[in-house]
PDB file of N, CA and C in Angstrom:
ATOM      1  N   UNK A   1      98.361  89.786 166.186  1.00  0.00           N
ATOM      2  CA  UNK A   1      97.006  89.304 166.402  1.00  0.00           C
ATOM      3  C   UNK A   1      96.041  90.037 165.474  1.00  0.00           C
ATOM      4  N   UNK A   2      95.497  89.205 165.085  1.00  0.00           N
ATOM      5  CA  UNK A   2      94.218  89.885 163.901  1.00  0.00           C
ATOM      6  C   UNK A   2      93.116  91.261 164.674  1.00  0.00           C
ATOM      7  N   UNK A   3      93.259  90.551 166.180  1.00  0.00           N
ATOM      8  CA  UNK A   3      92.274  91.797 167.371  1.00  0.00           C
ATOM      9  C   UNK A   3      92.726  93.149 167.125  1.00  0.00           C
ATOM     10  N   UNK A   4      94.201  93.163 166.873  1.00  0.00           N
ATOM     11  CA  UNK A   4      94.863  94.379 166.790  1.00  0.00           C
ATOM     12  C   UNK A   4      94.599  95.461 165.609  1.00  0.00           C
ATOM     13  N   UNK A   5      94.388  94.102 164.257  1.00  0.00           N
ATOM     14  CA  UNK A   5      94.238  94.929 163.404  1.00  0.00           C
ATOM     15  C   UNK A   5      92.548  95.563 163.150  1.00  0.00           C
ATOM     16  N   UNK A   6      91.935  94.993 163.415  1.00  0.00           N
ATOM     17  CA  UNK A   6      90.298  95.501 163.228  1.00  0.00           C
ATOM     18  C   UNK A   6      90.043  95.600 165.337  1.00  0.00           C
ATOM     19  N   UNK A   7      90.418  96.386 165.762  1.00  0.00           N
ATOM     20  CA  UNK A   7      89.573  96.780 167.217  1.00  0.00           C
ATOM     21  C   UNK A   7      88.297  96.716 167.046  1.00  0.00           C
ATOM     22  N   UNK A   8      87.234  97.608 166.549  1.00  0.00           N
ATOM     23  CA  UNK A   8      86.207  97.427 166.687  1.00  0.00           C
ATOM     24  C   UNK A   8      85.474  96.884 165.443  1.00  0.00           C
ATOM     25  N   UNK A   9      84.211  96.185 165.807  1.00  0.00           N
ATOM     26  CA  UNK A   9      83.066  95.548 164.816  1.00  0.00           C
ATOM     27  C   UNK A   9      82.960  96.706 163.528  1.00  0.00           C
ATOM     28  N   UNK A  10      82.997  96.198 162.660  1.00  0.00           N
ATOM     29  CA  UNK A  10      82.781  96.793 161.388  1.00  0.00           C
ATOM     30  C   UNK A  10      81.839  96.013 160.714  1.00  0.00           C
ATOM     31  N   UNK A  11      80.188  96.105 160.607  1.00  0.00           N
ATOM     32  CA  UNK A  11      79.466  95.350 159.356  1.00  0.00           C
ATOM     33  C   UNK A  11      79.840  95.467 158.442  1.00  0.00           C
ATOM     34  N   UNK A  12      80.720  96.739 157.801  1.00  0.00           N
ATOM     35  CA  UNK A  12      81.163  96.562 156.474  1.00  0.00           C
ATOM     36  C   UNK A  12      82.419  95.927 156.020  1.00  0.00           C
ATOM     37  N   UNK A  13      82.835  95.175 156.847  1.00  0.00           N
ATOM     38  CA  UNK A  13      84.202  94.876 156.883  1.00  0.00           C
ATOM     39  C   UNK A  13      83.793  93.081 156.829  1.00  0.00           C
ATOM     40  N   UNK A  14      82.777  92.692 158.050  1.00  0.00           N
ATOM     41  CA  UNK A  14      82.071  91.871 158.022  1.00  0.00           C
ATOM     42  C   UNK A  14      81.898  91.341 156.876  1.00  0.00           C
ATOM     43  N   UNK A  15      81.033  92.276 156.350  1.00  0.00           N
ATOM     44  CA  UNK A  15      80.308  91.749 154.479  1.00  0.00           C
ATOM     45  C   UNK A  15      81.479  91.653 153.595  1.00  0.00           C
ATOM     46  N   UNK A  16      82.444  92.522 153.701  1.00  0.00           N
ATOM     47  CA  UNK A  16      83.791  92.430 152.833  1.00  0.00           C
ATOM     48  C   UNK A  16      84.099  91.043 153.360  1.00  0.00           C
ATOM     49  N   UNK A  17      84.589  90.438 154.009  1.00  0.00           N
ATOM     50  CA  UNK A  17      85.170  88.900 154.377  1.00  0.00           C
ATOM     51  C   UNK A  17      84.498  88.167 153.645  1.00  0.00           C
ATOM     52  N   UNK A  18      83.291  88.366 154.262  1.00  0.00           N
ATOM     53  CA  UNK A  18      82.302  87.251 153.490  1.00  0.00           C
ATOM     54  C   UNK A  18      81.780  86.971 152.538  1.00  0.00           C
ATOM     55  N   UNK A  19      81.898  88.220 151.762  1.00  0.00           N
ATOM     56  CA  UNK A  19      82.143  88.255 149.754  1.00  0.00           C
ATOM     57  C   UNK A  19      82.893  87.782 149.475  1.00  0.00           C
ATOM     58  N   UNK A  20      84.458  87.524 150.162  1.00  0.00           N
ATOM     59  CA  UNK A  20      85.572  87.341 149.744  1.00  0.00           C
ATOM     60  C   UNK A  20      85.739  85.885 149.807  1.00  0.00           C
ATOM     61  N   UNK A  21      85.313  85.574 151.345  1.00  0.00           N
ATOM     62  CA  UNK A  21      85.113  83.780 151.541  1.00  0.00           C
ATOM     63  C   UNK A  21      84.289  83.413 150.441  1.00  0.00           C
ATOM     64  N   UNK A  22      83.010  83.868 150.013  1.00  0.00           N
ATOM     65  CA  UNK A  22      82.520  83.167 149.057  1.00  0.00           C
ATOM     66  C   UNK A  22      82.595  83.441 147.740  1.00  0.00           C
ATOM     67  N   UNK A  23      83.683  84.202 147.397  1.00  0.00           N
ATOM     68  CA  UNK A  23      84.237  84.076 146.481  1.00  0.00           C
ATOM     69  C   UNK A  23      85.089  82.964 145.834  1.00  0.00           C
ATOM     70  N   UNK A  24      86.100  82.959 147.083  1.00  0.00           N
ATOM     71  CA  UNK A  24      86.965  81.712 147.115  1.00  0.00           C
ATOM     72  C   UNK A  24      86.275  80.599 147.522  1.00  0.00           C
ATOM     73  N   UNK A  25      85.478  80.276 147.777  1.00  0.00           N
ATOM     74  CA  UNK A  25      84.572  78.996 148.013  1.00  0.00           C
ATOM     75  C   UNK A  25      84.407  78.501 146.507  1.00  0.00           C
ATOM     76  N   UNK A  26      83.686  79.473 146.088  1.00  0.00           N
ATOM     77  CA  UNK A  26      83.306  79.113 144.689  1.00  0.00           C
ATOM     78  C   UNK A  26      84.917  79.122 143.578  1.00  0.00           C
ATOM     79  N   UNK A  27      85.740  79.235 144.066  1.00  0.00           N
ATOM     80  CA  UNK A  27      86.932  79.369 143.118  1.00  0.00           C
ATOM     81  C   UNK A  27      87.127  77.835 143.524  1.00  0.00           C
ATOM     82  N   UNK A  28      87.413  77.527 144.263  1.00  0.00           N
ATOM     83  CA  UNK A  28      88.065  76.071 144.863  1.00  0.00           C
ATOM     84  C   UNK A  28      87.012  74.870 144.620  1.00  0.00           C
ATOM     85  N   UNK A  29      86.016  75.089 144.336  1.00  0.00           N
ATOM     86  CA  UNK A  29      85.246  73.921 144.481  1.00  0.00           C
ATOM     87  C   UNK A  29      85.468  72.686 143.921  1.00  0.00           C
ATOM     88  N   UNK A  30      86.587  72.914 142.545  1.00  0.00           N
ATOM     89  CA  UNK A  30      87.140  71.819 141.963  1.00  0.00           C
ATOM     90  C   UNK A  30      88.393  72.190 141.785  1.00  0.00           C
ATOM     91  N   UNK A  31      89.061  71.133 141.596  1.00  0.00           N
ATOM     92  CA  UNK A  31      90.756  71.459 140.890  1.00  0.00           C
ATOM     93  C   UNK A  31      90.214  72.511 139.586  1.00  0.00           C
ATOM     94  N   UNK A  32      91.577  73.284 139.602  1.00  0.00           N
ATOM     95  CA  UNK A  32      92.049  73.487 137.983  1.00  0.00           C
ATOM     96  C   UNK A  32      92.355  72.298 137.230  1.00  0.00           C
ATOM     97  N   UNK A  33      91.918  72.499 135.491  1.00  0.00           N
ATOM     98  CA  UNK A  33      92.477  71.115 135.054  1.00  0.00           C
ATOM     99  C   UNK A  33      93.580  70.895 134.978  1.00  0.00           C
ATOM    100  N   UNK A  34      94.420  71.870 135.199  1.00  0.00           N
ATOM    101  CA  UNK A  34      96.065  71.228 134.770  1.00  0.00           C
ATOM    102  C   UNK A  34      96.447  70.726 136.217  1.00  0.00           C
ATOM    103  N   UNK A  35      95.921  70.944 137.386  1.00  0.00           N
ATOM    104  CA  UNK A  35      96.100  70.064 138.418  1.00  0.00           C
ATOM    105  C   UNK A  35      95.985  68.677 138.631  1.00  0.00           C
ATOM    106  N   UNK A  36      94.398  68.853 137.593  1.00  0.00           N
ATOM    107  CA  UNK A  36      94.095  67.431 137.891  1.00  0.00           C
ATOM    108  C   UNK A  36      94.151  66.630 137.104  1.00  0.00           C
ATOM    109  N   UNK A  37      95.510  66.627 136.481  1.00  0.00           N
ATOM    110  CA  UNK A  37      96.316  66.047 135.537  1.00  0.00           C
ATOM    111  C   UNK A  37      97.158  64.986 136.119  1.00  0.00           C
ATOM    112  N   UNK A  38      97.399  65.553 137.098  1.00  0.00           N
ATOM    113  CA  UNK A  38      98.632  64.425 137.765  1.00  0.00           C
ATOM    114  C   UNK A  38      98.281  64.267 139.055  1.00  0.00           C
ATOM    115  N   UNK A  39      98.842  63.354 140.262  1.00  0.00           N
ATOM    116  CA  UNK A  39      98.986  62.813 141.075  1.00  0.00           C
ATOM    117  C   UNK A  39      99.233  63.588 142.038  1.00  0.00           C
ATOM    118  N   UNK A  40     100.229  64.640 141.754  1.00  0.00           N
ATOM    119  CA  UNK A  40     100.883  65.428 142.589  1.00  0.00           C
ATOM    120  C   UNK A  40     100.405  66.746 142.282  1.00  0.00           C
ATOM    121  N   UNK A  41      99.768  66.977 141.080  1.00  0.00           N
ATOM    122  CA  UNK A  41      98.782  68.526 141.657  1.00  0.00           C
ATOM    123  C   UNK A  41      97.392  67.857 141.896  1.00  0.00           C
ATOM    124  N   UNK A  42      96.963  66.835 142.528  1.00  0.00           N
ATOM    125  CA  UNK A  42      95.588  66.520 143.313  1.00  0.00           C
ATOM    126  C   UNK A  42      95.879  66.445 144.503  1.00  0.00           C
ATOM    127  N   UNK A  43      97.324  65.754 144.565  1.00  0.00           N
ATOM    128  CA  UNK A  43      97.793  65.666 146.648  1.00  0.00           C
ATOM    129  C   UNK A  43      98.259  67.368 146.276  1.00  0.00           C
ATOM    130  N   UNK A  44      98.038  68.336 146.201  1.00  0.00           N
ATOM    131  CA  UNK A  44      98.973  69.605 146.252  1.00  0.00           C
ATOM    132  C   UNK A  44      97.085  70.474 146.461  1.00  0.00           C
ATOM    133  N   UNK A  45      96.446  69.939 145.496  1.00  0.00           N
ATOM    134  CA  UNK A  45      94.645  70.234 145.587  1.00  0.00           C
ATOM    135  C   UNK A  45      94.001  69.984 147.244  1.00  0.00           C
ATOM    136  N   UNK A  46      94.399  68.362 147.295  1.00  0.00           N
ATOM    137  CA  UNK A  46      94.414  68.291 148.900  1.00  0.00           C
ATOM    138  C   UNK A  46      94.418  69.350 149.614  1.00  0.00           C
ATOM    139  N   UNK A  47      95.532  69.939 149.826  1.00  0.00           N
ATOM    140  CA  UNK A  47      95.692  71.011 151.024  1.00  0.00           C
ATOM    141  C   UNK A  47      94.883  71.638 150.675  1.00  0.00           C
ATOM    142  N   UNK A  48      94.469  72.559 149.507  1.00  0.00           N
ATOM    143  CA  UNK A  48      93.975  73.630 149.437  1.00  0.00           C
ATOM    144  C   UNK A  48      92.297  73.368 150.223  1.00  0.00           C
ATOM    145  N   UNK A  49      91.493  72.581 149.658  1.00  0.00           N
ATOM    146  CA  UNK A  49      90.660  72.018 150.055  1.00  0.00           C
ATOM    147  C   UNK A  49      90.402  71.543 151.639  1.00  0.00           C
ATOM    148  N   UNK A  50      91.626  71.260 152.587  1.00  0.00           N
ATOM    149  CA  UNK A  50      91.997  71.400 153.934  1.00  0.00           C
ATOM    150  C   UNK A  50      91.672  72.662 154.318  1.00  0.00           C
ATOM    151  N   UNK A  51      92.561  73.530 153.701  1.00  0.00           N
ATOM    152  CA  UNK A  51      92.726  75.261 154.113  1.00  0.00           C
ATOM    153  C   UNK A  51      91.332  75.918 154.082  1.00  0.00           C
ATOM    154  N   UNK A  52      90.321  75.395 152.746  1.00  0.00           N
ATOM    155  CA  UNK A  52      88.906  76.215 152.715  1.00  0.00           C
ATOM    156  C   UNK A  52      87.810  75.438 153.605  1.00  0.00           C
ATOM    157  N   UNK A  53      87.987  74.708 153.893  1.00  0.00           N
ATOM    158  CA  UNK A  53      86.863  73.585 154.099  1.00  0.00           C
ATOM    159  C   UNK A  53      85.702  74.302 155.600  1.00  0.00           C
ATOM    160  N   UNK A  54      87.053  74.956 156.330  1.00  0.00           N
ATOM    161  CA  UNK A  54      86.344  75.732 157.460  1.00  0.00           C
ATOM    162  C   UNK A  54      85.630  76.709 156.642  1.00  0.00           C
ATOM    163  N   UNK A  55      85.957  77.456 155.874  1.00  0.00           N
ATOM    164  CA  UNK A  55      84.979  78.654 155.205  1.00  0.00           C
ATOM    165  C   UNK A  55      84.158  78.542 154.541  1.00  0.00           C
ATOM    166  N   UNK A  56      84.604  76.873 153.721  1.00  0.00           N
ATOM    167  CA  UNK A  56      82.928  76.261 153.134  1.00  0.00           C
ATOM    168  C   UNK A  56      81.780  76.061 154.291  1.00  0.00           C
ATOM    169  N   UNK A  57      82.217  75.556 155.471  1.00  0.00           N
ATOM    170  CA  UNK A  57      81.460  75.611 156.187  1.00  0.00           C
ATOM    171  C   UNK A  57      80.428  76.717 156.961  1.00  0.00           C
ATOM    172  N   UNK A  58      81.452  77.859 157.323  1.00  0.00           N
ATOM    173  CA  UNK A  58      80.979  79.095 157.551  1.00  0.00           C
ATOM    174  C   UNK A  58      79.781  79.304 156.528  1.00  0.00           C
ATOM    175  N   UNK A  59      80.125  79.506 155.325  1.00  0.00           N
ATOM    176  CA  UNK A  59      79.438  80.097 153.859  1.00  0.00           C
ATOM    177  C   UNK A  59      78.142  79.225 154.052  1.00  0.00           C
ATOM    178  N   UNK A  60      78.286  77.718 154.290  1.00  0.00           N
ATOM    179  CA  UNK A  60      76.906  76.677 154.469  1.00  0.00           C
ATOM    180  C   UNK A  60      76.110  77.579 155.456  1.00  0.00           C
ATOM    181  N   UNK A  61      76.543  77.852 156.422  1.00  0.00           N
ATOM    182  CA  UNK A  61      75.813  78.323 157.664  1.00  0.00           C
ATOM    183  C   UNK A  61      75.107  80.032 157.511  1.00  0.00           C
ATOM    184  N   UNK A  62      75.890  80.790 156.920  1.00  0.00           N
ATOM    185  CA  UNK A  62      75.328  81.392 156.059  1.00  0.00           C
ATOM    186  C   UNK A  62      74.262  81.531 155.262  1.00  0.00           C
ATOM    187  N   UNK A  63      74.094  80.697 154.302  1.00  0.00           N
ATOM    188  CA  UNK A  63      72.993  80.462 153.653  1.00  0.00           C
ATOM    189  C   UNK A  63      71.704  79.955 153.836  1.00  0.00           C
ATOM    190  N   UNK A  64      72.117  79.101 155.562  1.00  0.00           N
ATOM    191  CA  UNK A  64      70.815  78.577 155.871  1.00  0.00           C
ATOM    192  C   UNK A  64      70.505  79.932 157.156  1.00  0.00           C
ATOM    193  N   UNK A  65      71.363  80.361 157.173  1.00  0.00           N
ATOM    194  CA  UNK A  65      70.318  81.986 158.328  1.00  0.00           C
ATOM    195  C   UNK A  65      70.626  82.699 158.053  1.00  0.00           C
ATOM    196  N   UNK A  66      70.687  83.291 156.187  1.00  0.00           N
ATOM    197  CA  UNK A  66      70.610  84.673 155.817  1.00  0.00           C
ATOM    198  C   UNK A  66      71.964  84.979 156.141  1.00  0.00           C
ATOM    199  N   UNK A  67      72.344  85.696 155.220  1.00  0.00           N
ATOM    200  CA  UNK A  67      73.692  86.871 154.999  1.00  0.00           C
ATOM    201  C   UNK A  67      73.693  87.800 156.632  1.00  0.00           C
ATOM    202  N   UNK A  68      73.014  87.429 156.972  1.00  0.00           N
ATOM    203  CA  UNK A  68      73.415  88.733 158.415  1.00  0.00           C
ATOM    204  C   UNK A  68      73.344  87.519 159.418  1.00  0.00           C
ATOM    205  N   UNK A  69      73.542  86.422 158.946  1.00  0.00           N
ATOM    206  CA  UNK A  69      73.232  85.267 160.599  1.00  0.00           C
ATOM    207  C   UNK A  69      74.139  85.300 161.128  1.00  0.00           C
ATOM    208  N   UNK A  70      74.725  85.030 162.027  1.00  0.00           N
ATOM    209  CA  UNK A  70      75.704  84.452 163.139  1.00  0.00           C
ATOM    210  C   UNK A  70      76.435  83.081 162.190  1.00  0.00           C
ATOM    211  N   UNK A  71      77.510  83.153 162.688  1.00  0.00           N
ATOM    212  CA  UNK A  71      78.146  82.306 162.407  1.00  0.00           C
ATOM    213  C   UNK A  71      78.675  81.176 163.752  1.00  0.00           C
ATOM    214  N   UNK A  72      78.429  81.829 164.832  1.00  0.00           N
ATOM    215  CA  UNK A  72      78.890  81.191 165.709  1.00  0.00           C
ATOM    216  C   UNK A  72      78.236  81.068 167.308  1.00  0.00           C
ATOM    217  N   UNK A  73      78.007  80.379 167.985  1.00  0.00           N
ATOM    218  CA  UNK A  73      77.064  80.109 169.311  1.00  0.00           C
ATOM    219  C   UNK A  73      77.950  81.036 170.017  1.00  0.00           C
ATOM    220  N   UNK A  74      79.175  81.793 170.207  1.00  0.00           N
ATOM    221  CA  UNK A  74      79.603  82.835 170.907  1.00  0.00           C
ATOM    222  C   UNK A  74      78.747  84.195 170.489  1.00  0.00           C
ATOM    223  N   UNK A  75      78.216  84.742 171.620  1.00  0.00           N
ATOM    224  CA  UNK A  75      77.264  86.421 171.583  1.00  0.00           C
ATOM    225  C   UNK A  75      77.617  86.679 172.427  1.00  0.00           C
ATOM    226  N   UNK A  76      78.742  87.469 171.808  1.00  0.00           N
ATOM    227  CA  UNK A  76      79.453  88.440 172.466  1.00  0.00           C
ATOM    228  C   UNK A  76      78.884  89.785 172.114  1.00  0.00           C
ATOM    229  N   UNK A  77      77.828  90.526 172.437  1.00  0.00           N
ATOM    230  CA  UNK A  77      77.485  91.858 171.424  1.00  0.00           C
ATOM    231  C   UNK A  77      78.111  92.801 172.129  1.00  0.00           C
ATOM    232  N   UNK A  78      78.409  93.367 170.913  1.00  0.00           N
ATOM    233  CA  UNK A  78      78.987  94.678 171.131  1.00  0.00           C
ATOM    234  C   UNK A  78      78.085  96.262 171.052  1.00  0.00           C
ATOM    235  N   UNK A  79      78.361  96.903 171.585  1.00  0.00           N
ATOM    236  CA  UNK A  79      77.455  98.285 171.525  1.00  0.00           C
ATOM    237  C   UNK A  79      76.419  98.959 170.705  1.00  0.00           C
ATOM    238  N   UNK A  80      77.318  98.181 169.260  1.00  0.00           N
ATOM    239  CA  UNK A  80      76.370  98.557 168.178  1.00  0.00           C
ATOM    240  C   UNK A  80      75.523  97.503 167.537  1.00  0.00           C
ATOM    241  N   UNK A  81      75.590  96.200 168.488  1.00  0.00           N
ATOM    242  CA  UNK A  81      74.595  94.746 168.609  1.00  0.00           C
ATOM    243  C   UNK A  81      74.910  94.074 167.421  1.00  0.00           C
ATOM    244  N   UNK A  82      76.439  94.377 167.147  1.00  0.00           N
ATOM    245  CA  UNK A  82      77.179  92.737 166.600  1.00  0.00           C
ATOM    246  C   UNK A  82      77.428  92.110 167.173  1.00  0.00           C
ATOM    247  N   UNK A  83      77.598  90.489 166.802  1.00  0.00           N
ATOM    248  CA  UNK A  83      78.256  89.768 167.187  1.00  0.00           C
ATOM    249  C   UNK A  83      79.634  89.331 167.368  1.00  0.00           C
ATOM    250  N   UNK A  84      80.506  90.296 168.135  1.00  0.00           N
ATOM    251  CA  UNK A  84      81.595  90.291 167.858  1.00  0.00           C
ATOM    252  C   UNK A  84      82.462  88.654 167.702  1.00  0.00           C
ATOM    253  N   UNK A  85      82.285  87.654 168.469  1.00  0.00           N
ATOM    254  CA  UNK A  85      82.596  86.486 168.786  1.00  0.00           C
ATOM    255  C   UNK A  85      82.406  86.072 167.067  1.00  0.00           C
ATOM    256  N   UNK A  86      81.737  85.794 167.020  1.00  0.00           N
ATOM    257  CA  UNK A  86      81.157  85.218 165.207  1.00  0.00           C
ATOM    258  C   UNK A  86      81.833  86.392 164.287  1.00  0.00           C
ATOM    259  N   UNK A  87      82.122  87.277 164.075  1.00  0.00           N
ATOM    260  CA  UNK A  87      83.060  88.290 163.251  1.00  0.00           C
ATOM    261  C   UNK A  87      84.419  88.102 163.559  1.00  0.00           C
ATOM    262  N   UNK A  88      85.055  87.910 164.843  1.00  0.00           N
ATOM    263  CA  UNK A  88      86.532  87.688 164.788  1.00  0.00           C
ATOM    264  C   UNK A  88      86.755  86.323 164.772  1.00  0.00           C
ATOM    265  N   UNK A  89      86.036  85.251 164.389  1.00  0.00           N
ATOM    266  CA  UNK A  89      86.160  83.808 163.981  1.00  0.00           C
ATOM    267  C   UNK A  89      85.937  84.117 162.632  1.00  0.00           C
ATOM    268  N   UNK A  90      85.120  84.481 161.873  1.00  0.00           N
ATOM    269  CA  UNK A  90      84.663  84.479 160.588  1.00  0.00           C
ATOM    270  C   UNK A  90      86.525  85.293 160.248  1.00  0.00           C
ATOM    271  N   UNK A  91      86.923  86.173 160.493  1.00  0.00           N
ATOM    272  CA  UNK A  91      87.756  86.878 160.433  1.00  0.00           C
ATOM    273  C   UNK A  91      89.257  86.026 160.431  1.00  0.00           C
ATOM    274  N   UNK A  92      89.341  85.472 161.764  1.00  0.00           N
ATOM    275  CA  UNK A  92      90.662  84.517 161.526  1.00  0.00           C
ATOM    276  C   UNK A  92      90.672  82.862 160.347  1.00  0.00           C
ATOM    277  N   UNK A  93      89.545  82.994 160.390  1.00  0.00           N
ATOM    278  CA  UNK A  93      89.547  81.512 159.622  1.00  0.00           C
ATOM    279  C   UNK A  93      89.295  81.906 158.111  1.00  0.00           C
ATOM    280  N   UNK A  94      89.027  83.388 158.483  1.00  0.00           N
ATOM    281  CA  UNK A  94      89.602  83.435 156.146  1.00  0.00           C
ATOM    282  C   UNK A  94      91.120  83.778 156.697  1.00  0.00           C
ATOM    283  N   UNK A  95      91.815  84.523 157.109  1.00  0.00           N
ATOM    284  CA  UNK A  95      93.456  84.166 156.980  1.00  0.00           C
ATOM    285  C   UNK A  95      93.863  83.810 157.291  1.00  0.00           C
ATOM    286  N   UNK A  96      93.507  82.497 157.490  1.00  0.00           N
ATOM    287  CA  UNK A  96      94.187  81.119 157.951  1.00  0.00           C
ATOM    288  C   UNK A  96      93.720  80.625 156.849  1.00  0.00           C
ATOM    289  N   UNK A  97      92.871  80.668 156.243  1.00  0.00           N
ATOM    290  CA  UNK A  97      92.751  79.784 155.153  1.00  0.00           C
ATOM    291  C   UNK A  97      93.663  80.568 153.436  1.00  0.00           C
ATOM    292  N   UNK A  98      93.931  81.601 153.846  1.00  0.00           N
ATOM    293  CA  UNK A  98      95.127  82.687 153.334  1.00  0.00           C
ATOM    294  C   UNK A  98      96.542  82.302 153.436  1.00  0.00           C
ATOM    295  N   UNK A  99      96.533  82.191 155.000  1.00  0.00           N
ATOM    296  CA  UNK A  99      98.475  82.095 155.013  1.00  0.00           C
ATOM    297  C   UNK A  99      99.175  81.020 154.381  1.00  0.00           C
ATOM    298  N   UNK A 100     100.065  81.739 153.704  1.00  0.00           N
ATOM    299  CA  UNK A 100     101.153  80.713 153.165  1.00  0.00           C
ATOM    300  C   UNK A 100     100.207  80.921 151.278  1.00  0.00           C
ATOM    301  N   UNK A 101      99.599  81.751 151.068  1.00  0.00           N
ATOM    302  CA  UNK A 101      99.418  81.189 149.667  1.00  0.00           C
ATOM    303  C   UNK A 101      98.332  80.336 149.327  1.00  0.00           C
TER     304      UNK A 101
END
């Protein structure tokens, strides 16, 4: 379980994800051209575009309430008044959008 590996809220760990999601946001936004050469690296583009699409979304939501917004209607705060609920979603849905490559 991802809970296991980060126990407690980290903002800096936070901001690390979310550099990283929008990093890869901006990597994916189009095929590579030698993908989109053929038939079968655009259905192969498909998935990838499946896999980010939740973190494009996150990243949208982001931008419209500032780099420190919530990502998610769960407020769960924690001691040091994160949102833990919105950090361990932001958290599983970049490595899920990771696994497998």
């Amino acid at each position: 379980s991802t809970n296991s590996l980060f126990p407690q809220s980290d903002p800096e760990r936070r901001n690390v994800i979310r550099t990283a999601t929008s990093m890869l946001c901006k990597e994916v936004v189009e095929p590579p051209l030698h993908m989109s050469r053929s038939e079968a690296g655009l259905k192969d583009w498909e998935e990838v575009e499946v896999r980010v699409r939740a973190l494009a979304r996150l990243e949208r939501v982001w931008g419209k309430s500032g780099i420190g917004g919530s990502s998610s209607n769960i407020t769960l705060e924690s001691p040091s008044g994160i949102n833990v609920g919105g950090e361990e979603r932001e958290r599983r849905l970049f490595t899920e959008a990771l696994r497998d490559g």
